[in-house]
Protein backbone atom coordinates (compact mmCIF):
# COMPACT_ATOMS: atom_id res chain seq x y z
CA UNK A 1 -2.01 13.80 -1.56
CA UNK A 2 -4.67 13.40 -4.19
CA UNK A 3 -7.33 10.72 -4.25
CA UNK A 4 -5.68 8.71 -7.69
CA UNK A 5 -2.26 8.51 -5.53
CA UNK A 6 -3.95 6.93 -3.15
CA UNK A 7 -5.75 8.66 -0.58
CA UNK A 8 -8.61 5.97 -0.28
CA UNK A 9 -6.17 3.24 1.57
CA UNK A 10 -8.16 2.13 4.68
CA UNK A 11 -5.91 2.93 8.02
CA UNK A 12 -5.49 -0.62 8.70
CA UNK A 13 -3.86 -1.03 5.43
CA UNK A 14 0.08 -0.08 4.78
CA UNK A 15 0.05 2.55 1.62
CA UNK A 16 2.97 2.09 -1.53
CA UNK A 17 4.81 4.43 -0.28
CA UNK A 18 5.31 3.04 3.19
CA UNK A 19 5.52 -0.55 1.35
CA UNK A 20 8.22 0.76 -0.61
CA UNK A 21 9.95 1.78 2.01
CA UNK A 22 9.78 -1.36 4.12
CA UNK A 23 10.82 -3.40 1.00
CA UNK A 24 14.09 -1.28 0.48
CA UNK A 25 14.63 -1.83 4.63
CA UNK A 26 14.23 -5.66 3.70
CA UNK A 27 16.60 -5.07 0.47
CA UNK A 28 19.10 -4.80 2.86
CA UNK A 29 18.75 -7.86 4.80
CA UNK A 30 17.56 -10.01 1.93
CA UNK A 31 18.24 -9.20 -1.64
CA UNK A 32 16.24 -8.74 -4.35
CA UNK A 33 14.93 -11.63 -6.75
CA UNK A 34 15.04 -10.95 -10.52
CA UNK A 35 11.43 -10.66 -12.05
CA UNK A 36 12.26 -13.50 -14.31
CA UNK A 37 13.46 -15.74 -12.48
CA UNK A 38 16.91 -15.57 -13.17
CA UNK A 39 20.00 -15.03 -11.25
CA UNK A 40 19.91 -12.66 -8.63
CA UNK A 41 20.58 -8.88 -9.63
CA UNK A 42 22.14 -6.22 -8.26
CA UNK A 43 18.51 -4.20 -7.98
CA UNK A 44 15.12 -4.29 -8.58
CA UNK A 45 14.58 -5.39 -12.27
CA UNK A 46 15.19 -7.84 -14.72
CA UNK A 47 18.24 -10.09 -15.45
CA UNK A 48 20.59 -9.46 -18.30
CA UNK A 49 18.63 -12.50 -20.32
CA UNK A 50 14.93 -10.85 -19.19
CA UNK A 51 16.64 -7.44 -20.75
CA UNK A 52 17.23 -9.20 -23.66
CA UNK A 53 13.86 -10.87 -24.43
CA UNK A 54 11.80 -7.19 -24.04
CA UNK A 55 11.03 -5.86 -27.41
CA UNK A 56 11.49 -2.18 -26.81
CA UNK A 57 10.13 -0.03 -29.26
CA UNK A 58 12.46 2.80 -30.59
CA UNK A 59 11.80 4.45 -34.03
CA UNK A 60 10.42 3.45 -36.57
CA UNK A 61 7.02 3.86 -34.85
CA UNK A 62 3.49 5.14 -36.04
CA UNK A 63 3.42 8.57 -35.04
CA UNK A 64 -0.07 8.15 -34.31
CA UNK A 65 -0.38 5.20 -32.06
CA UNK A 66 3.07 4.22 -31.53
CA UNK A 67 2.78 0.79 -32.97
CA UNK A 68 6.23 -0.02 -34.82
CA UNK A 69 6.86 -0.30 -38.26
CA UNK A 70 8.96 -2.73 -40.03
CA UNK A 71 11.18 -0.51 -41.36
CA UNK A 72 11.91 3.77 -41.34
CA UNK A 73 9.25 6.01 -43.94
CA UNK A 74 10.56 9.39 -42.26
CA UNK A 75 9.75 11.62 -39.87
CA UNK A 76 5.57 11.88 -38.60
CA UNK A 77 4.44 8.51 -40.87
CA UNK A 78 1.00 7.19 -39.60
CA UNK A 79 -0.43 3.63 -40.00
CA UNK A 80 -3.02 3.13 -42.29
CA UNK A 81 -5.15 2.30 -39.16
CA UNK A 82 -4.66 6.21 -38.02
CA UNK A 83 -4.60 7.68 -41.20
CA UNK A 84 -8.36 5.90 -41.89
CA UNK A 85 -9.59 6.94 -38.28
CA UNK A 86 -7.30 9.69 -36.42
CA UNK A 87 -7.82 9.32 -32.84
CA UNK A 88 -8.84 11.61 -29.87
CA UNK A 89 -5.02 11.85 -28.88
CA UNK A 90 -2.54 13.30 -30.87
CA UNK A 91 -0.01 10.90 -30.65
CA UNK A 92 1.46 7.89 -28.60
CA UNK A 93 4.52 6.59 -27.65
CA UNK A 94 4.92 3.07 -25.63
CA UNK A 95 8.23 1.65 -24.13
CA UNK A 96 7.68 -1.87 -25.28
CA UNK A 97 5.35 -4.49 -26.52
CA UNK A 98 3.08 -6.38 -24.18
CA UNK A 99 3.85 -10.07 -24.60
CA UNK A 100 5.30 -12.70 -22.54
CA UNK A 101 8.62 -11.10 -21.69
CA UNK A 102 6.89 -7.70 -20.68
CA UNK A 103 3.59 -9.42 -19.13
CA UNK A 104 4.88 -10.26 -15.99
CA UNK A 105 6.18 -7.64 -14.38
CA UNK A 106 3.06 -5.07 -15.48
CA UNK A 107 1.47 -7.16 -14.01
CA UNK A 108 3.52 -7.20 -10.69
CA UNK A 109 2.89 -3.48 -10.74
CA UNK A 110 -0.90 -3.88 -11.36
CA UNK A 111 -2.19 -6.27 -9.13
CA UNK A 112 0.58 -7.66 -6.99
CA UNK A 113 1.74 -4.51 -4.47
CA UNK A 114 5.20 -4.27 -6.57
CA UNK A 115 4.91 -0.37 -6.74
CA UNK A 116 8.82 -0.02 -6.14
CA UNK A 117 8.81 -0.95 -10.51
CA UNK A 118 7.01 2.28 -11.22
CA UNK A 119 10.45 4.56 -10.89
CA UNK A 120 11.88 1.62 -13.39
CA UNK A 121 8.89 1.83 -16.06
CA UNK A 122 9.13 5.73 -15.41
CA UNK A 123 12.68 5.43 -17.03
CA UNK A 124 11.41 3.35 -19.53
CA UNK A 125 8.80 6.20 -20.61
CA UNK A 126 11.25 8.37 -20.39
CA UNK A 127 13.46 7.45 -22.69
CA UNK A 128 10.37 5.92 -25.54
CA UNK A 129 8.30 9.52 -24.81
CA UNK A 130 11.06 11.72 -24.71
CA UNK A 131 10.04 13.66 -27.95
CA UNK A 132 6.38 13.99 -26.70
CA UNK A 133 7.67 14.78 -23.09
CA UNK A 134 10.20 17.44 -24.62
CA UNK A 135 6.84 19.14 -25.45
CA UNK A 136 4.03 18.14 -22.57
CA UNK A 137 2.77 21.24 -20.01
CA UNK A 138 1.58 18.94 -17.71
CA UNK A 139 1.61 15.16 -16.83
CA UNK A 140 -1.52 12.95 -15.97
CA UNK A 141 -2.27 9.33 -14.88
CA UNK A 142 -5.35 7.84 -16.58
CA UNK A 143 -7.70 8.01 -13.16
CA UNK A 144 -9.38 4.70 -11.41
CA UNK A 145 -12.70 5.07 -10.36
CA UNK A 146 -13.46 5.45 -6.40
CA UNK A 147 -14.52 2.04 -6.00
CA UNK A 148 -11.83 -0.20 -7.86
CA UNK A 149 -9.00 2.44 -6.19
CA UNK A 150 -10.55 1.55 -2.79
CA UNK A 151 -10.17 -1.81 -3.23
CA UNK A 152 -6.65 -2.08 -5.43
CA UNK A 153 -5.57 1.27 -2.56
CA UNK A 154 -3.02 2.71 -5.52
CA UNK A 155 -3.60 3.54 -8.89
CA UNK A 156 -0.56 1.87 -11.08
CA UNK A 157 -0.67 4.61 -13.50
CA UNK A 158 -0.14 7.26 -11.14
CA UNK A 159 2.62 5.57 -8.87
CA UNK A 160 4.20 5.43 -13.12
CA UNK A 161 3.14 9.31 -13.66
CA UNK A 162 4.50 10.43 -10.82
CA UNK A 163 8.40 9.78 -10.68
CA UNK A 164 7.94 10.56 -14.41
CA UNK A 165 7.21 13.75 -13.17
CA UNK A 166 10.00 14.15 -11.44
CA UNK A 167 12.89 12.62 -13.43
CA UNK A 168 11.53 15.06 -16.32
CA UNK A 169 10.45 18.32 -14.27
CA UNK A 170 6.97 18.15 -16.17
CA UNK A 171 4.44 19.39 -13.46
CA UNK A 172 2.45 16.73 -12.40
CA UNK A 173 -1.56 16.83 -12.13
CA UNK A 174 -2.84 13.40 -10.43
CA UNK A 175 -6.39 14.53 -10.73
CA UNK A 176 -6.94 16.32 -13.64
CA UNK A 177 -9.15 13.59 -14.25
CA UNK A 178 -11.56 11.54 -13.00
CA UNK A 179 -13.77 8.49 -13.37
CA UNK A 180 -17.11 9.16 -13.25
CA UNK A 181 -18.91 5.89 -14.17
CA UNK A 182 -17.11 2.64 -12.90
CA UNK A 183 -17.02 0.61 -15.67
CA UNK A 184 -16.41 -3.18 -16.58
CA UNK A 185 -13.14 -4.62 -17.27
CA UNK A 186 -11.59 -4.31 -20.39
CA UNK A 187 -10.23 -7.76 -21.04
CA UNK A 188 -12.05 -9.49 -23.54
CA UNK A 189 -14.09 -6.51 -25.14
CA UNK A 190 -13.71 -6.40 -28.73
CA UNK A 191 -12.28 -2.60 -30.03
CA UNK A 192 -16.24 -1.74 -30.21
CA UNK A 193 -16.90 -3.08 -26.85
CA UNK A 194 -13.75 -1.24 -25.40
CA UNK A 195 -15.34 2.02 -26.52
CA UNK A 196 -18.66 1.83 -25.10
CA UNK A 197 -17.65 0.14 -21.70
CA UNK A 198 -15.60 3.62 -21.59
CA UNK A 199 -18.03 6.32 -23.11
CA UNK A 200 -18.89 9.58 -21.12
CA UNK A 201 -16.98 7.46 -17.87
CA UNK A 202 -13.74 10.59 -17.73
CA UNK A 203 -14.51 14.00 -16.80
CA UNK A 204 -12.25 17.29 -15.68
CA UNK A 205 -13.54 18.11 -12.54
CA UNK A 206 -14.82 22.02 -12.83
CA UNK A 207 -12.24 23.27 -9.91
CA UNK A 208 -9.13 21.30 -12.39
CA UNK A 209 -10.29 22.55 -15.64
CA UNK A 210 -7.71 25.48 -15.27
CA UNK A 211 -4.97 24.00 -14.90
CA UNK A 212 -6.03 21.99 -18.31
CA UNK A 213 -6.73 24.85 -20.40
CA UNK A 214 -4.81 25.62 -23.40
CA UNK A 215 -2.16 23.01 -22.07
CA UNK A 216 -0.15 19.90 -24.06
CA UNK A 217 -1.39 17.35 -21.92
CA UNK A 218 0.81 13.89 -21.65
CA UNK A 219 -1.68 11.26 -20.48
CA UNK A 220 0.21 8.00 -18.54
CA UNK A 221 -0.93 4.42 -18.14
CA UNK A 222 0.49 1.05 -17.86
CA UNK A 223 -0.36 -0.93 -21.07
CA UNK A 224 -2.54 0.08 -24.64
CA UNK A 225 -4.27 -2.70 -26.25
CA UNK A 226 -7.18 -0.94 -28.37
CA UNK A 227 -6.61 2.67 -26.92
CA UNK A 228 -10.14 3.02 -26.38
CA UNK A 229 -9.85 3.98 -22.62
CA UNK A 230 -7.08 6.73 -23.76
CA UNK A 231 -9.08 8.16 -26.34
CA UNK A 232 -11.70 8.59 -23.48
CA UNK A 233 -9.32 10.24 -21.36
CA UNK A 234 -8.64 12.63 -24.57
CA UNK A 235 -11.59 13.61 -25.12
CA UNK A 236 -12.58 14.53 -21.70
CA UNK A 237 -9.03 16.37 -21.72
CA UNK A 238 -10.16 18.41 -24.68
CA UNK A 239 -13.56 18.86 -24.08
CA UNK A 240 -12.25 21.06 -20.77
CA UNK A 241 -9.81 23.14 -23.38
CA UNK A 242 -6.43 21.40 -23.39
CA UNK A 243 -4.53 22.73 -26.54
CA UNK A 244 -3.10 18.82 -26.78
CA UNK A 245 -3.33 15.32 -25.87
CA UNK A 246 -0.76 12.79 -26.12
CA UNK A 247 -0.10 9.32 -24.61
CA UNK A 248 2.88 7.28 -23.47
CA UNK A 249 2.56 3.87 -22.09
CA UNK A 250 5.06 1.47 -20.29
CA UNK A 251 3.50 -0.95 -23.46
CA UNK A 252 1.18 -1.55 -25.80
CA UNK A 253 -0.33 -4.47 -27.82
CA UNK A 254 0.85 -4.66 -31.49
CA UNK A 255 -1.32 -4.80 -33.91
CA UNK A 256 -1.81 -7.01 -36.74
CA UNK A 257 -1.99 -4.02 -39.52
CA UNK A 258 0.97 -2.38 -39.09
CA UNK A 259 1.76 -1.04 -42.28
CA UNK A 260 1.79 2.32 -43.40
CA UNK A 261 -0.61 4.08 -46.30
C-alpha cells in the first residue's frame, strides 16, 4: 500500500477500506440514505430528482480544459482562454459542474469519511474521460502532502484513481507523485494566488521517474476550479519525461468565458 492510499492512518484509527466495509455490513441492517435527501434508494447515490439536477458535461466541451461550450464547433475546439494561454496539461475532461447539486456529495467524499462514493465518481470519470482514458499509460491521483494526509488518513483523489484503475485496466501509480512543500488552502486564492501557493510544491520521486518516462499520464482529482494545482502536477509529470499529461476530474468550476476563438 502506498503512502497517498493511505498508509499514514494512526493504528487507533479505522482506514477507508475497513470503513467501507463496515458500512456495507451496516447496509444490510439499515439502508442507505440518498445524498440529497430524498427518498430512500436502492444504493449508495443520489435519488432520481438529485440525478436530475447534476449538470453532467458531455460534448461540446473545450478540448483544453473541459469547460462546456454552448453549442458543437467540431472535433479538438479550444476556448479562447486556452488558445491565449495553453496549459501544462494537454487536455481535461470533468464529469460535471461543481455547483449546488454536485457540492454536496464531493464534499462527503472530501472531508466527511464517505469513501464508499469514490467507485460511483470513478464511473462518472469513466464515462466523461473515456476518450482521454482510451489513450492514458498510466493513472495518477494528484498527491496530499504528509501532513494534511496524516490528519484527513485518505487522500480523496486516490480512493477516485484507484477503482478507476480498475474498471478501465489502466495501471495504476498512487505515487508517481508527491508533495513536497505543504501548501495553503486553495479556497479563496485568486487564479494568480492559486499558482504560487502551488509552485515547485509536486515532484517525481527519483526511484518513480521510470515508470513516468515517455508515458501518457492521466492525472485524477476531485474538483478543478482554476487548474492551477493540475498544471503543477503537469509540470512535475513532464519535467521527469512523461510523453503526456492529461486530467479528468469528478467536476470542475465553469467559467465565465466560455466561448471559443
Amino acid at each position: 500500500m502506498s503512502l497517498q492510499d493511505g498508509v499514514s492512518e494512526a493504528w487507533w484509527k479505522p482506514g477507508p477500506r475497513m470503513k467501507s466495509a463496515a458500512r456495507s455490513a451496516l447496509d444490510l441492517l439499515f439502508p442507505p440514505q440518498s445524498l440529497d435527501d430524498g427518498p430512500r434508494p436502492l444504493a449508495t447515490g443520489l435519488t432520481a430528482s438529485g440525478w436530475s439536477q447534476i449538470t453532467f458535461l458531455d460534448d461540446p466541451v473545450c478540448d483544453g480544459c473541459g469547460t462546456p461550450f454552448d453549442y458543437a464547433l467540431g472535433e479538438g475546439v479550444r476556448c479562447a482562454s486556452c488558445m491565449a494561454k495553453p496549459r501544462a496539461f494537454s487536455r481535461a475532461r470533468a464529469a460535471c459542474l461543481y455547483d449546488d447539486a454536485s457540492r454536496g456529495p464531493i464534499l462527503q467524499l472530501k472531508h466527511a469519511d464517505r469513501t464508499d462514493l469514490a467507485p460511483l465518481f470513478a464511473r462518472w470519470i469513466s464515462r466523461s474521460a473515456r476518450d482521454l482514458i482510451a489513450e492514458a499509460h498510466a493513472i495518477a491521483p494528484v498527491p496530499l502532502h504528509p501532513t494534511r494526509l496524516f490528519s484527513r488518513r485518505y487522500n480523496q483523489a486516490a480512493e477516485i484513481a484507484r477503482p478507476l484503475s480498475r474498471l478501465t485496466g489502466v495501471p495504476y501509480l498512487p505515487d508517481a507523485l508527491i508533495r513536497v512543500r505543504a501548501t495553503q488552502t486553495q479556497g479563496g486564492k485568486s487564479g494568480g494566488g492559486r499558482r504560487r501557493n502551488v509552485a515547485a510544491a509536486f515532484a517525481v520521486p527519483p526511484s518513480r521517474a521510470k515508470l513516468v518516462a515517455g508515458r501518457r499520464i492521466l492525472l485524477i482529482d476531485d474538483v478543478m476550479t482554476t487548474g492551477a494545482t493540475l498544471e503543477g502536477c503537469a509540470r512535475a509529470l513532464l519535467k521527469a519525461g512523461a510523453a503526456c499529461v492529461d486530467v479528468a476530474v469528478v467536476a470542475r468550476v465553469k467559467e465565465a468565458a466560455n466561448s471559443p476563438i
